[in-house]
Protein backbone atom coordinates (compact mmCIF):
# COMPACT_ATOMS: atom_id res chain seq x y z
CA UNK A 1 0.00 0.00 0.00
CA UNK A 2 1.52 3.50 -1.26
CA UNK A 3 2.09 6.03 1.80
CA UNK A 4 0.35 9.09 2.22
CA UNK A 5 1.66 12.37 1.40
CA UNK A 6 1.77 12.85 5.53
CA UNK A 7 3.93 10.06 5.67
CA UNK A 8 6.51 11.06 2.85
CA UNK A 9 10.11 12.38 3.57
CA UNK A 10 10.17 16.38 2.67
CA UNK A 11 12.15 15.84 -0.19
CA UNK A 12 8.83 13.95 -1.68
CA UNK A 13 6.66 16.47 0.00
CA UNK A 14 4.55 18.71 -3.02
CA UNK A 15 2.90 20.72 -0.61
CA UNK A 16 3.48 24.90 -0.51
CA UNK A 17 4.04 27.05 2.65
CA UNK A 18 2.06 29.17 3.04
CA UNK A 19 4.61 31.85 2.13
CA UNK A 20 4.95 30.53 -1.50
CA UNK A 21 1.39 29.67 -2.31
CA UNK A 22 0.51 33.59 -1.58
CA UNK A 23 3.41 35.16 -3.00
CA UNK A 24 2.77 32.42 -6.31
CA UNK A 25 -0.53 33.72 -6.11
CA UNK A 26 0.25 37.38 -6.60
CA UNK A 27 2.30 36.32 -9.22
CA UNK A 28 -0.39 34.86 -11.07
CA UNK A 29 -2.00 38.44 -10.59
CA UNK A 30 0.95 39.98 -11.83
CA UNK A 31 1.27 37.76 -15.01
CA UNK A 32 -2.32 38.46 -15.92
CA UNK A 33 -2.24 42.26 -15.79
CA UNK A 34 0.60 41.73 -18.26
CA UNK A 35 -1.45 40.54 -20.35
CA UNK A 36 -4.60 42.56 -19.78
CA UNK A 37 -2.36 45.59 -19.99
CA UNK A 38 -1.14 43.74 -23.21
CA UNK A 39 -4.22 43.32 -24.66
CA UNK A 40 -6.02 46.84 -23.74
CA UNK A 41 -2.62 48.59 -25.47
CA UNK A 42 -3.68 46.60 -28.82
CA UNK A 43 -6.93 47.51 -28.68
CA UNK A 44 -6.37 50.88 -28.15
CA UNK A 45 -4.27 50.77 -31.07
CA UNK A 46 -7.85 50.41 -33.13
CA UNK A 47 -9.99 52.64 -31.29
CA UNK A 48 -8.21 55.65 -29.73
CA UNK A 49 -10.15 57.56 -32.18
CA UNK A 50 -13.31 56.57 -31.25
CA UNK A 51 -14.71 59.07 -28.60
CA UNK A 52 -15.36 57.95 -25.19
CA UNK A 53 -14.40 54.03 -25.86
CA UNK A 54 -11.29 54.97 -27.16
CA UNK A 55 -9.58 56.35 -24.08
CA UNK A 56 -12.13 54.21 -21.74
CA UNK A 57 -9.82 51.20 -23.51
CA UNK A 58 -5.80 52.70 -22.50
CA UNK A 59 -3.87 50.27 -20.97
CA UNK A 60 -3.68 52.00 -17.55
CA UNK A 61 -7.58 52.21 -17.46
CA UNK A 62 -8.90 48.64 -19.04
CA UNK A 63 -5.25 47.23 -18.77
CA UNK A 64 -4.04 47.81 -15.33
CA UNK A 65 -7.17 50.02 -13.16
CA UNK A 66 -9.72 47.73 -13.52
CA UNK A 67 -8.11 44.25 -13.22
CA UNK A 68 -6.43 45.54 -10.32
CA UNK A 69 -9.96 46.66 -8.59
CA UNK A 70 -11.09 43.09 -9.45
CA UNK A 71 -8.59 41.15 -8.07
CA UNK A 72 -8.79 43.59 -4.59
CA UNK A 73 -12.50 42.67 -4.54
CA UNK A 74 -11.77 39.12 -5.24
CA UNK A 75 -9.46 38.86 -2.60
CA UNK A 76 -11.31 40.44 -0.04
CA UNK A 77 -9.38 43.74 0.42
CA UNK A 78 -10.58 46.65 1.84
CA UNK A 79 -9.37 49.90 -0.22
CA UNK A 80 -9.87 53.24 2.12
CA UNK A 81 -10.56 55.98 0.42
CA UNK A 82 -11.06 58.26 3.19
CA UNK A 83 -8.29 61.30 2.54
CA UNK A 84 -5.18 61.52 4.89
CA UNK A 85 -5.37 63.35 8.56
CA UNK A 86 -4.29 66.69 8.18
CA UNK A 87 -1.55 65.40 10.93
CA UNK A 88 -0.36 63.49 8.03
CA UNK A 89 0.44 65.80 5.65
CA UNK A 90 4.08 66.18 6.38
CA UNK A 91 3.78 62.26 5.15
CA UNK A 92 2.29 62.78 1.99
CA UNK A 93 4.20 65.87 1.20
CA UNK A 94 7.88 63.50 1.84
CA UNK A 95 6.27 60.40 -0.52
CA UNK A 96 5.50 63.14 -2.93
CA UNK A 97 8.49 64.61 -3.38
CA UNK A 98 11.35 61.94 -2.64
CA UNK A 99 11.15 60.31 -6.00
CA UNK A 100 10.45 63.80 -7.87
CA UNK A 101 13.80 64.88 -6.08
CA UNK A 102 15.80 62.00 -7.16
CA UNK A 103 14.55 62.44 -10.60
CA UNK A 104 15.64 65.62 -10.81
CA UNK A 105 19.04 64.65 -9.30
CA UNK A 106 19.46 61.44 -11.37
CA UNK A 107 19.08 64.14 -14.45
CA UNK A 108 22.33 66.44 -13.13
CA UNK A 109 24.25 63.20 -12.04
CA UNK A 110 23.32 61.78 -15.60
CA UNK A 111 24.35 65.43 -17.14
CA UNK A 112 27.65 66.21 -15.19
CA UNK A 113 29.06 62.51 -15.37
CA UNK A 114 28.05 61.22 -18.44
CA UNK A 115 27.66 64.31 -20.57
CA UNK A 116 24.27 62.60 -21.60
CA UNK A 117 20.54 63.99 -20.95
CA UNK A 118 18.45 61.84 -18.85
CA UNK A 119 15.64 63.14 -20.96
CA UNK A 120 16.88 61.54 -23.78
CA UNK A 121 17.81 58.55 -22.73
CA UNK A 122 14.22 57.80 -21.18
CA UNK A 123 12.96 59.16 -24.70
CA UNK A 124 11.12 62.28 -23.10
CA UNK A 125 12.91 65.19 -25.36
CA UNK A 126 10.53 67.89 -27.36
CA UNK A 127 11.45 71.20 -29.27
CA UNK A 128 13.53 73.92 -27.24
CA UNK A 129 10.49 76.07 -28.32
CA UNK A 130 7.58 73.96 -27.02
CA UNK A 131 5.38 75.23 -24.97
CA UNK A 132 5.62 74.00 -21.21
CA UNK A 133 1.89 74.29 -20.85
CA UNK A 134 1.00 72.40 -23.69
CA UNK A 135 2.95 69.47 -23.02
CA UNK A 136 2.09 69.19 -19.46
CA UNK A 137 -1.56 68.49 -20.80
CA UNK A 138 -0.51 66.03 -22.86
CA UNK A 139 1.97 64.55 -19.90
CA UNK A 140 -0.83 64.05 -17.59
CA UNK A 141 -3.33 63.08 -19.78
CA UNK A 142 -0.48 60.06 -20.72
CA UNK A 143 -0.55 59.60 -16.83
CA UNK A 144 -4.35 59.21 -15.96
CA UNK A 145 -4.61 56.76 -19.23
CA UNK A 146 -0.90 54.92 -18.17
CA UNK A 147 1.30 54.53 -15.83
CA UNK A 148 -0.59 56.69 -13.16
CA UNK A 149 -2.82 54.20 -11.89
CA UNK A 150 0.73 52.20 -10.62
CA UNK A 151 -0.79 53.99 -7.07
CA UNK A 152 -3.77 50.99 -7.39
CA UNK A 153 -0.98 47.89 -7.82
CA UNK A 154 1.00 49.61 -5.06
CA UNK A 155 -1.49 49.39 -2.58
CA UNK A 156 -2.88 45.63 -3.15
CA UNK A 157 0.69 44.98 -2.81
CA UNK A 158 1.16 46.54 0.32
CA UNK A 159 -2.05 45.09 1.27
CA UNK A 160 -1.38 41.59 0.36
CA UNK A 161 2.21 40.99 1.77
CA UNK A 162 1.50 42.77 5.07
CA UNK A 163 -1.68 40.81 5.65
CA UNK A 164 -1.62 37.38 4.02
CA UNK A 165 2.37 37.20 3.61
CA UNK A 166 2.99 38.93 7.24
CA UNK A 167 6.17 40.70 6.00
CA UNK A 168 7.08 43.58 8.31
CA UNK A 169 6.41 47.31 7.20
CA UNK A 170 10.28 48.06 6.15
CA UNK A 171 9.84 44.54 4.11
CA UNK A 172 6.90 45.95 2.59
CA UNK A 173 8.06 48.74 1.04
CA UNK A 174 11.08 47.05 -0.16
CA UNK A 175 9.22 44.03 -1.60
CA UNK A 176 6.93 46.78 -3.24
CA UNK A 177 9.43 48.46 -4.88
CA UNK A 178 11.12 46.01 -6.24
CA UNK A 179 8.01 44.13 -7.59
CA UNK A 180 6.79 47.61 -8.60
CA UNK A 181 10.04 47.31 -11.00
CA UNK A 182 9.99 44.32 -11.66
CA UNK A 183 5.79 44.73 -13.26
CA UNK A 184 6.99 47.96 -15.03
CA UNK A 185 10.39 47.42 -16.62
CA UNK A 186 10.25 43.92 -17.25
CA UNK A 187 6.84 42.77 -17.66
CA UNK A 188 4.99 45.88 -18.67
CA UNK A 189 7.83 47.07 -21.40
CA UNK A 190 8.04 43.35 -22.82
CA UNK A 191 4.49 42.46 -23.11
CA UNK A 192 4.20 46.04 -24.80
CA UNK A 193 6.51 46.06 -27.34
CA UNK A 194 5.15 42.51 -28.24
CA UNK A 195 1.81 44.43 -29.76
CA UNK A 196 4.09 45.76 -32.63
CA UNK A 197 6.33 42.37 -32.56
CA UNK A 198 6.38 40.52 -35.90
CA UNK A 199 9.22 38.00 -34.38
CA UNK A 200 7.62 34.66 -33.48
CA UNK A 201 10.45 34.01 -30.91
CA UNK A 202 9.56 37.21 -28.86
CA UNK A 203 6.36 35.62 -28.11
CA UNK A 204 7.99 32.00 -26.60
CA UNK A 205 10.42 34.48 -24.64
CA UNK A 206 7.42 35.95 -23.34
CA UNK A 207 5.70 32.73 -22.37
CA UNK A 208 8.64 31.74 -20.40
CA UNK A 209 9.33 35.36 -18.60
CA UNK A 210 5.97 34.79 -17.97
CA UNK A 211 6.31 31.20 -16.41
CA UNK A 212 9.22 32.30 -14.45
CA UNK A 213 7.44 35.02 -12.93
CA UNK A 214 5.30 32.82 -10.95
CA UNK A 215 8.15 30.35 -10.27
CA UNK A 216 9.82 33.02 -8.67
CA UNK A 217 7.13 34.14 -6.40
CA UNK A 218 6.63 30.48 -5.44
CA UNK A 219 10.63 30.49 -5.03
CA UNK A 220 10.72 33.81 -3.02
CA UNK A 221 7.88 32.69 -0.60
CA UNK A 222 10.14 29.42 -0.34
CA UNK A 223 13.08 31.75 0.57
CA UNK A 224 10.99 33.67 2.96
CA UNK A 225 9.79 30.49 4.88
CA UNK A 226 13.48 29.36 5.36
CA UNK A 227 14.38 32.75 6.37
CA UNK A 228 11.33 32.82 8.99
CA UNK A 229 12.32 29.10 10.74
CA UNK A 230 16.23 29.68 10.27
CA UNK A 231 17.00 26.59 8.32
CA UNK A 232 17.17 25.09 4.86
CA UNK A 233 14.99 22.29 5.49
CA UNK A 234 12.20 24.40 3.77
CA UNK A 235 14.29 25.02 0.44
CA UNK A 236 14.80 21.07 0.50
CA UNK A 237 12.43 20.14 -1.48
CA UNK A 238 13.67 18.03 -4.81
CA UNK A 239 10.42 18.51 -6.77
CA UNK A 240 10.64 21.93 -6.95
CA UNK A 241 13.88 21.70 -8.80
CA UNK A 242 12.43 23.38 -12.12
CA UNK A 243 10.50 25.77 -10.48
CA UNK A 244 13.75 26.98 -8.42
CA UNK A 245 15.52 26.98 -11.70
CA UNK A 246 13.23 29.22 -13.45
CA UNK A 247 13.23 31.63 -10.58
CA UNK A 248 16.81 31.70 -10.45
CA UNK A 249 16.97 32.78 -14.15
CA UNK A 250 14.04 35.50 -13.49
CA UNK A 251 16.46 37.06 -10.40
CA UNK A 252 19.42 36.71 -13.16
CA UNK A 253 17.35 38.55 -15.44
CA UNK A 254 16.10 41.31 -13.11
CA UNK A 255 19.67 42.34 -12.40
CA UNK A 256 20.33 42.45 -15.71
CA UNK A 257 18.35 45.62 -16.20
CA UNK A 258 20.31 47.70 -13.22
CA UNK A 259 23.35 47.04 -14.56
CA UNK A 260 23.71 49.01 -17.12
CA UNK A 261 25.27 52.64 -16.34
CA UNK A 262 23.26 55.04 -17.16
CA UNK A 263 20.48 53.17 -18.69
CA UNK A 264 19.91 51.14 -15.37
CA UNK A 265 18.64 54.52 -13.26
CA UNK A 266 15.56 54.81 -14.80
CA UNK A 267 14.51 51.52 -13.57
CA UNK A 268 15.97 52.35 -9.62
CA UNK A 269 13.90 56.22 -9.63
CA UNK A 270 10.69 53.72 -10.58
CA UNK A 271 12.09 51.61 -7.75
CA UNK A 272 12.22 54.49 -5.57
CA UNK A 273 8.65 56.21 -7.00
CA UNK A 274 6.90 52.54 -6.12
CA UNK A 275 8.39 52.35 -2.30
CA UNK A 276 7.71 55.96 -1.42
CA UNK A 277 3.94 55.45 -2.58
CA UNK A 278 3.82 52.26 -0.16
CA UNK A 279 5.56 54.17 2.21
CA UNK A 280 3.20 56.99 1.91
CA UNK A 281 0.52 53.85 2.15
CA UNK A 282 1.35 52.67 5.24
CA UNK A 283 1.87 55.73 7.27
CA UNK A 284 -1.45 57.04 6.00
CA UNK A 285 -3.71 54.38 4.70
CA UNK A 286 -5.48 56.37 2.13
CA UNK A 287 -5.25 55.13 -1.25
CA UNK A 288 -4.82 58.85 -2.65
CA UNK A 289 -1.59 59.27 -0.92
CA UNK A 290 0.22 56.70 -3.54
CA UNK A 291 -2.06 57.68 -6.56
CA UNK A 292 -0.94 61.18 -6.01
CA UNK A 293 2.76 60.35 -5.84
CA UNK A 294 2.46 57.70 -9.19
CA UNK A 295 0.60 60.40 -10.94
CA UNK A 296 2.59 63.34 -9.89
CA UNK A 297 6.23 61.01 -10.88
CA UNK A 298 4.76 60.05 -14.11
CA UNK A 299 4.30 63.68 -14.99
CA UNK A 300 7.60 64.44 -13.69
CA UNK A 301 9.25 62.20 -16.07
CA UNK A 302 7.71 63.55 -18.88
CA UNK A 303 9.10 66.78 -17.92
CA UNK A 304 12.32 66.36 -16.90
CA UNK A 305 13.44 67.83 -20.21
CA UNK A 306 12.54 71.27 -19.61
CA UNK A 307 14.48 71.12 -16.36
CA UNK A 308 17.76 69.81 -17.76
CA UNK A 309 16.80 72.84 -20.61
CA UNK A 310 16.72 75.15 -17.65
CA UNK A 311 19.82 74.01 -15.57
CA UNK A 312 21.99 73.36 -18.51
């Protein structure tokens, strides 16, 4: 007669702590956003001229906004959006403007030592002559139909490791900023640029950056559970070989993109944007807070040139 799985040695043992089958779970989340994001790009593509449905279909709206409201519904979570205490304003004002301020010093570090404008290497340059006002309409109108709604994905993260994961507030902000980079440099850019793809091997990279993504959340809460009891007998486990394997190439990958010098800084100020909008989060609990600072960085990058035009 076959043992039961109780009875099995851990190396045999199939079973998830509870560390890895949340963080594999949020994965999950995170690989389908890709591809809603994916998919509300392309069909924006084919009706931005169509009035109302056309910007009702942006990626950041259909793409990221509303899958990300569904899947806080779905798992229970309870969004405030009460506004901060006016004690908390000091708060909100220091999530605000840390990542505007290290934009604005990543452009003179990116000036003085490389002799290179940060506003051209993110691809955010327009005429000396154009007007400031006109393309700040046009900057945060990008924002509230992009990348501005990051403030939404920030707080179910926040939400979702402090409660179901029980990492401490410090871990949270770090784990949401790096996961905040992780969504928009990786897996935002590459599912993207896949819309305009004609390359059928783009598409089976895809698939398996997208495979790895949840076999490194399922690795990471595997990681985390070791960390938590002290020992390695967690990591033991023989069966998760290949999923280990394909999260080890998805950290390899990840640290690919912050190597390069100067390219890699625009990828560590989104770092820094995502964990002062969770920090702003969890001093304040008021969803607005990291909106506010998403929306208002977004914007900021978009601008940056004008600054650099100013300074230098």
């Amino acid at each position: 007669m076959p043992p039961s799985l109780d009875t099995l040695p851990d190396e045999l043992d199939a079973s998830l702590p509870h560390e890895a089958r949340e963080l594999g779970r949020l994965s999950v989340f995170f690989v389908c956003i890709t591809l809603t994001t994916g998919f509300a790009y392309w069909l924006n593509l084919r009706l931005r001229s169509v009035p109302v449905v056309g910007p009702l279909s942006a990626s950041g709206l259909a793409g990221l906004a509303l899958p990300t409201l569904a899947y806080a519904k779905y798992r229970g979570l309870d969004l405030s959006l009460s506004p901060p205490r006016p004690a908390q304003v000091g708060d909100v004002v220091a999530a605000v403007l840390t990542p505007l301020l290290a934009l604005l010093a990543t452009s003179v570090v990116t000036m003085v030592a490389f002799d290179t404008s940060f506003a051209a290497l993110v691809g955010w340059t327009y005429h000396p002559k154009a007007p400031f006002v006109d393309v700040l309409s046009i900057a945060a109108r990008f924002s509230i139909l992009g990348r501005g709604w990051y403030g939404l994905l920030v707080v179910v993260l926040v939400e979702l490791l402090r409660r179901r994961v029980g990492v401490r507030s410090t871990g949270t902000v770090v784990s949401t900023a790096a996961a905040g980079m992780f969504f928009h440099s990786i897996l935002r850019e590459t599912g993207l640029s896949l819309v305009t793809a004609n390359a059928a091997w783009r598409f089976y990279a895809f698939a398996i950056l997208l495979a790895s993504t949840i076999a490194g959340g399922v690795t990471l809460g595997f990681v985390y559970r070791g960390a938590i009891e002290r020992s390695l007998r967690v990591v033991y486990r023989p069966l998760f070989v290949p999923v280990f394997a394909l999260g080890l190439f998805l950290f390899a990958a990840f640290a690919t993109i912050l190597a390069e010098v100067p390219g890699g800084f625009e990828h560590v100020l989104w770092a820094v944007a995502f964990g002062s909008a969770a920090l702003g989060y969890e001093r304040t609990d008021s969803v607005w807070v990291p909106l506010v600072v998403m929306f208002l960085f977004d914007v900021g990058f978009h601008l940056v040139y004008f600054f650099e035009l100013a300074v230098f």
